[in-house]
N, C-alpha and C. Protein backbone atom coordinates (compact mmCIF):
# COMPACT_ATOMS: atom_id res chain seq x y z
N UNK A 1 31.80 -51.37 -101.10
CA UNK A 1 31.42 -50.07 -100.56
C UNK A 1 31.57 -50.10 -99.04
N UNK A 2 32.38 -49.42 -98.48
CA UNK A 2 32.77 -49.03 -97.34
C UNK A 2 31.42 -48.21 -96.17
N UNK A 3 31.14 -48.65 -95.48
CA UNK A 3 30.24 -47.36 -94.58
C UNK A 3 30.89 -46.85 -93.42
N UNK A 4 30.85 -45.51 -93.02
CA UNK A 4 31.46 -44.69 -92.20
C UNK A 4 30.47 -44.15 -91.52
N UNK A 5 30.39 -44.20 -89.96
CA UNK A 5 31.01 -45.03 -89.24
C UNK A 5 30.77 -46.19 -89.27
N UNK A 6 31.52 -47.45 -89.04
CA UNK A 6 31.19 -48.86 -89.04
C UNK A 6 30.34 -49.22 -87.90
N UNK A 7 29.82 -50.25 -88.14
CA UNK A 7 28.82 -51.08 -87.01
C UNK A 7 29.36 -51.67 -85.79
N UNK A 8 31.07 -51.99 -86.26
CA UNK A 8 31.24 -52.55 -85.70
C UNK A 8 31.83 -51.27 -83.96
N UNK A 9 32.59 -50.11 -85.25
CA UNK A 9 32.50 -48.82 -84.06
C UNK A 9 31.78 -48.03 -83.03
N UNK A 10 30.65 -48.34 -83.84
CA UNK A 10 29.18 -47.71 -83.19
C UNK A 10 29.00 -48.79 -82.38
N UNK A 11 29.17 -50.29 -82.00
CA UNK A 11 28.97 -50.64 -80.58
C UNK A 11 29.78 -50.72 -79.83
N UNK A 12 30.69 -50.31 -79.82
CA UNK A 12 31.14 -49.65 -79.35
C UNK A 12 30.90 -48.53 -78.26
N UNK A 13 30.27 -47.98 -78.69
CA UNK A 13 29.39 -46.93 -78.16
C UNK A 13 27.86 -47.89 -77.54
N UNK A 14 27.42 -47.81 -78.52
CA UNK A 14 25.93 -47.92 -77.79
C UNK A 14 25.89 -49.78 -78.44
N UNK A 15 25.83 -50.72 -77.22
CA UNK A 15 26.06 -52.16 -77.53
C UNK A 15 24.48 -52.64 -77.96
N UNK A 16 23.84 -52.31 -77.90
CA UNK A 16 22.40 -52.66 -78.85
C UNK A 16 22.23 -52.23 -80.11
N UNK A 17 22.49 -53.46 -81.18
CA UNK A 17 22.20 -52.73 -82.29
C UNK A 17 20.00 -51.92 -82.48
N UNK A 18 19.70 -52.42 -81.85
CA UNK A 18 17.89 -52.29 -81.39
C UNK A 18 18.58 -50.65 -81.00
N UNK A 19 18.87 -50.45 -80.01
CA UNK A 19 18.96 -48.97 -79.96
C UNK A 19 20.00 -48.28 -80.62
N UNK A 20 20.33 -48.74 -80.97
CA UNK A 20 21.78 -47.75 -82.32
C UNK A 20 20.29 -47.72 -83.08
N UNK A 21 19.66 -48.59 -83.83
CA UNK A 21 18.75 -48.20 -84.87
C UNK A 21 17.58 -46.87 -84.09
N UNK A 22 17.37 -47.11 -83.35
CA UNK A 22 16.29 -46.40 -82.62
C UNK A 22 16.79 -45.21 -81.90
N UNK A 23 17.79 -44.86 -82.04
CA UNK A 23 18.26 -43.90 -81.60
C UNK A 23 18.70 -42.83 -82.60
N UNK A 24 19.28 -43.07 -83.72
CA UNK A 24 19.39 -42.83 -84.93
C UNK A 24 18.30 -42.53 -85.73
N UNK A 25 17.11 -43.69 -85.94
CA UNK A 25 15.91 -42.79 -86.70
C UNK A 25 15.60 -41.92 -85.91
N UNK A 26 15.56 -42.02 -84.42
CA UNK A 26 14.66 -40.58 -84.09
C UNK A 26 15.45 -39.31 -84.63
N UNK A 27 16.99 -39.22 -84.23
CA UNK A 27 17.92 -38.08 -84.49
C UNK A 27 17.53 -37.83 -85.88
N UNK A 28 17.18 -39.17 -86.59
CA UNK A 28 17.40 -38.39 -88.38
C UNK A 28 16.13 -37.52 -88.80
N UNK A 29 15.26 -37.95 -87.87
CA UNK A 29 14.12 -37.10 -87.91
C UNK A 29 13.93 -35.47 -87.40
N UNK A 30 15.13 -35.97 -86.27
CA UNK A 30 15.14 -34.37 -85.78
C UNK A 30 15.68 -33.45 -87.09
N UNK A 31 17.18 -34.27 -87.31
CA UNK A 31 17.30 -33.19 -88.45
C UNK A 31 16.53 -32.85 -89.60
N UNK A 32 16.31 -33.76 -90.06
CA UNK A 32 15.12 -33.42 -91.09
C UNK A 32 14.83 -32.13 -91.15
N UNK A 33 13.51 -31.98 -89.76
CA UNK A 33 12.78 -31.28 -89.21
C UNK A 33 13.58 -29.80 -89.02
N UNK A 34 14.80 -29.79 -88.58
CA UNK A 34 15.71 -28.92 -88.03
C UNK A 34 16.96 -28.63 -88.47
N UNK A 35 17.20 -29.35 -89.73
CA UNK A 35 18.83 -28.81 -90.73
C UNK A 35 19.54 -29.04 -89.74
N UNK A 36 19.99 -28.99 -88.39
CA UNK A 36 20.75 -28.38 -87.25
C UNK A 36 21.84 -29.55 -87.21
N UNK A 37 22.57 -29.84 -87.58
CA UNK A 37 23.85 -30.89 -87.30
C UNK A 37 24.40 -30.45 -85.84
N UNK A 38 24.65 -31.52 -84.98
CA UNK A 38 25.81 -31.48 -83.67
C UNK A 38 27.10 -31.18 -84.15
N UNK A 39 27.44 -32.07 -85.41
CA UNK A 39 28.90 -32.32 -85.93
C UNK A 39 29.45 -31.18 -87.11
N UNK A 40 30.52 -30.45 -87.14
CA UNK A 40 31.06 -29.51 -88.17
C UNK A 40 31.21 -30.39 -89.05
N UNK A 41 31.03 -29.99 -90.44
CA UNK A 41 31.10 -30.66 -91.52
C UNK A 41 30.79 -32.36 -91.75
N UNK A 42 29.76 -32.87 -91.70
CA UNK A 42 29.38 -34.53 -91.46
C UNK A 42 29.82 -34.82 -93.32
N UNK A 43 30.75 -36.30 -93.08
CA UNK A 43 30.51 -36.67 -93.94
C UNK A 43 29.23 -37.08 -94.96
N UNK A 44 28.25 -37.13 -94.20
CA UNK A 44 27.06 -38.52 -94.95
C UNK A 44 26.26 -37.18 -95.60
N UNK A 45 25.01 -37.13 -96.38
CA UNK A 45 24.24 -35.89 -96.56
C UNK A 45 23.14 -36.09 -96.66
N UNK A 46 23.13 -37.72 -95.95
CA UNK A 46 21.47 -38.46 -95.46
C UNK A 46 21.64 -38.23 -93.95
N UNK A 47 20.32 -37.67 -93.65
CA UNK A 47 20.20 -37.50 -91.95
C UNK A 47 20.31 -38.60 -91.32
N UNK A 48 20.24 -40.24 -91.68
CA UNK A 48 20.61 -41.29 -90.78
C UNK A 48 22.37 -41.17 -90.92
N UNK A 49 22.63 -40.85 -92.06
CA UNK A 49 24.39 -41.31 -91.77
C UNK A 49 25.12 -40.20 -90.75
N UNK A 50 24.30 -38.40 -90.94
CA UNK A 50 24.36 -37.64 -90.03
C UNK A 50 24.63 -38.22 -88.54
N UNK A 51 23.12 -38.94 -88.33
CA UNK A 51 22.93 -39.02 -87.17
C UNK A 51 23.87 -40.26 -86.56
N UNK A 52 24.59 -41.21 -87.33
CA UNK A 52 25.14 -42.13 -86.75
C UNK A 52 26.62 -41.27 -86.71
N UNK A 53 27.19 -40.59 -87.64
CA UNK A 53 28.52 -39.74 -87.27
C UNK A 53 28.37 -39.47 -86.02
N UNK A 54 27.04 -38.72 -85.44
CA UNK A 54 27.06 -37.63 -84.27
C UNK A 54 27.08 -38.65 -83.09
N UNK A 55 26.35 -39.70 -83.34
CA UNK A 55 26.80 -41.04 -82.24
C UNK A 55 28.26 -41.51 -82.20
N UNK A 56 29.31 -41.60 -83.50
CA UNK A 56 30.39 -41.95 -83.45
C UNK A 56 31.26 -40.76 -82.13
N UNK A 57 30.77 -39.41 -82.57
CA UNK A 57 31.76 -38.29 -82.12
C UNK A 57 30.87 -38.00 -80.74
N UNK A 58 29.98 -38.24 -80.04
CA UNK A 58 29.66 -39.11 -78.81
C UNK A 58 29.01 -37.38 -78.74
N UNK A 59 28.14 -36.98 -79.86
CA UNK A 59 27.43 -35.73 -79.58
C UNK A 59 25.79 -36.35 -79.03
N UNK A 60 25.35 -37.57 -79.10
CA UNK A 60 24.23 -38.10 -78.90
C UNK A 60 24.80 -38.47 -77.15
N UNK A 61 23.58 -38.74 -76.41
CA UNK A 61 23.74 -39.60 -75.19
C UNK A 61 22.16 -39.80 -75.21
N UNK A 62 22.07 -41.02 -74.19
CA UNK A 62 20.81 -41.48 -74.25
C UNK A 62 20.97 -42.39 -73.02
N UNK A 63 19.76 -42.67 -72.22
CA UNK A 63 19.78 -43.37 -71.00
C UNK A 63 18.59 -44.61 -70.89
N UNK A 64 19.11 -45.08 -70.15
CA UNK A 64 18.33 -46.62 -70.22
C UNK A 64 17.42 -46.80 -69.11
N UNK A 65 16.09 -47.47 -69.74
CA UNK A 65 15.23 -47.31 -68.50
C UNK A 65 15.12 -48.56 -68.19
C-alpha cells in the first residue's frame, strides 16, 4: 500500500518529522471542525491525509520559534 503524499516528499517541505506530525494534527482538526479544504478535490477523505496533501501543495506555512 502506497501513501500519498510520501514522507519522504513532505520533508521536503517541512524537515521535522515532530512538526510535519504537529502541524498536520492541528490542520486535521481544523477541518474536522470546518469541512473547509485549501486544496480542490484532495485525494485522502481522512482530514490527516487532507491535511498532509495541503502541506504537499505548500497551502500550509508555519514559522519557527
Amino acid at each position: 500500500m502506497m501513501l500519498e503524499p510520501s514522507i519522504d516528499k513532505l520533508q521536503e517541505k517541512i524537515y521535522s518529522k515532530y512538526t510535519l506530525v504537529t502541524l498536520s494534527s492541528q490542520r486535521a482538526r481544523q477541518l474536522q471542525e470546518t469541512k473547509t479544504s485549501k486544496i480542490a478535490n484532495p485525494k485522502s477523505f481522512k482530514y490527516v491525509g487532507i491535511a498532509l496533501e495541503e502541506i504537499q501543495a505548500d497551502k500550509l506555512e508555519y514559522t519557527e520559534e
